[in-house]
Structures are given as C-alpha cells and as structure tokens.
Protein backbone atom coordinates (compact mmCIF):
# COMPACT_ATOMS: atom_id res chain seq x y z
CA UNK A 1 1.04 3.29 -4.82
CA UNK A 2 -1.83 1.29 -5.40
CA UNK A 3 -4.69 3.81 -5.19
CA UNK A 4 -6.39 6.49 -2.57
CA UNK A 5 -9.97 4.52 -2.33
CA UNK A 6 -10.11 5.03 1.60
CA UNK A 7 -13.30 2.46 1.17
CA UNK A 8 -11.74 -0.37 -0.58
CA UNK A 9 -7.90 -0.25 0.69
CA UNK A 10 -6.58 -1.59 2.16
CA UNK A 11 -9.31 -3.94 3.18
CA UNK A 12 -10.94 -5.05 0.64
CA UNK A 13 -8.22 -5.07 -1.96
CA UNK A 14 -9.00 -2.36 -5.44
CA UNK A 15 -12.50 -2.91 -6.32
CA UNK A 16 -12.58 -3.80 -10.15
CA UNK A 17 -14.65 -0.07 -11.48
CA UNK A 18 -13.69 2.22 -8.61
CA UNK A 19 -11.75 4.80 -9.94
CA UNK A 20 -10.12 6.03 -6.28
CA UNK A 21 -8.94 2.45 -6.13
CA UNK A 22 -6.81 2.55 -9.43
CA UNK A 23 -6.33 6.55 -8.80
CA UNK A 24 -2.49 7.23 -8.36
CA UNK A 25 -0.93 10.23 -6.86
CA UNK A 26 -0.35 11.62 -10.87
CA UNK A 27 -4.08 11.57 -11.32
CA UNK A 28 -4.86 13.62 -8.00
CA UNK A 29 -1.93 16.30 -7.96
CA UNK A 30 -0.46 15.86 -11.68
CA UNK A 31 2.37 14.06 -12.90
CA UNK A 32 4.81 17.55 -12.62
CA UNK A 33 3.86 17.80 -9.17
CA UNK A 34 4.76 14.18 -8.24
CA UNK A 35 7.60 14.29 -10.00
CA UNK A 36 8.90 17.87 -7.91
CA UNK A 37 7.96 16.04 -5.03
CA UNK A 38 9.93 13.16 -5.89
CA UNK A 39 13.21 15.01 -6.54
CA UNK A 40 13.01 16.95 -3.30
CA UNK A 41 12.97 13.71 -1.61
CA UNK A 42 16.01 12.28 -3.04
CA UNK A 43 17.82 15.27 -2.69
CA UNK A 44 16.81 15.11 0.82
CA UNK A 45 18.60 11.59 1.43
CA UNK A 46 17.54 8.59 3.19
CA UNK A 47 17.70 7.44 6.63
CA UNK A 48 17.43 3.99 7.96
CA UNK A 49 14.96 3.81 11.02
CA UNK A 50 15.69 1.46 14.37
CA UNK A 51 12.96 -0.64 13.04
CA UNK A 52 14.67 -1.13 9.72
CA UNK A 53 12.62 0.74 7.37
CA UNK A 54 14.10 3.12 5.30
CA UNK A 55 12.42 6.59 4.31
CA UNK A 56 13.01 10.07 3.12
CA UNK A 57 14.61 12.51 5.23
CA UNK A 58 11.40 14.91 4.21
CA UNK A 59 9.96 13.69 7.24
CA UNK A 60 10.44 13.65 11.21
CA UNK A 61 9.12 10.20 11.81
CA UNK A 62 9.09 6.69 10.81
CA UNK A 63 6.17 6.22 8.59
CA UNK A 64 6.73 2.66 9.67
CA UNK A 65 6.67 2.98 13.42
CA UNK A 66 6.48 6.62 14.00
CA UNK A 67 9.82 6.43 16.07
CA UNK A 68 11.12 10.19 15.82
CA UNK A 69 14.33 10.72 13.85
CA UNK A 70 16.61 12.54 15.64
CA UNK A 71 17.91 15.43 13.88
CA UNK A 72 21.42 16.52 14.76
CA UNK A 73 22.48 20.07 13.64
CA UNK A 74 26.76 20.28 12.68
C-alpha cells in the first residue's frame, strides 16, 4: 500500500511531508490488526476473477471490475 492521502493519491503521486501519503494500514489500525486481517484472508483462499485479477475470497466482488463472484454452496 502506498499510503491513505485521499488528496495526493493517486493523482498527484505521495507528496514529500504528508504524513497520510506515507501512512500505511499498520499506522492507522496497528500492525496486530493488519496482521489478523491478513491471516483471515489467506485462510479464506483466492479466486481468480473473469477479468484476470486475483483477490481474496473475503469479498463478493472484483475489486478490479466489481464483477460479482458467484458463490456456490456444496
């Protein structure tokens, strides 16, 4: 991630003093948190979109192109 500076990015580019441009998901919700987060996901799994792009299953939709994954229950 390269900062949360809703100004300067993704624009601009980081803006050399601005902390929210350097700021990293650690610095807003702590490095335990992140890394909680983290683990869920993997456990989760991946899945490869239509488009190509490939996320974590902890979401319904293609961050990429929104397309919704299709859940299919055994």
């Amino acid at each position: 991630m390269s900062g949360i500076c809703s100004i300067h990015h993704p624009h601009l580019g980081p803006v050399e003093g601005c902390a929210n441009c350097h700021a990293t998901l650690g610095d807003l919700l702590g490095e335990t948190t992140v890394a909680i987060m983290h683990a869920e996901a993997e456990a989760a799994g991946l899945f490869t979109c239509d488009c190509g792009f490939e996320y974590y299953k902890t979401v319904d939709a293609c961050p990429l192109c929104e397309k919704e994954r299709k859940i299919i229950l055994p």
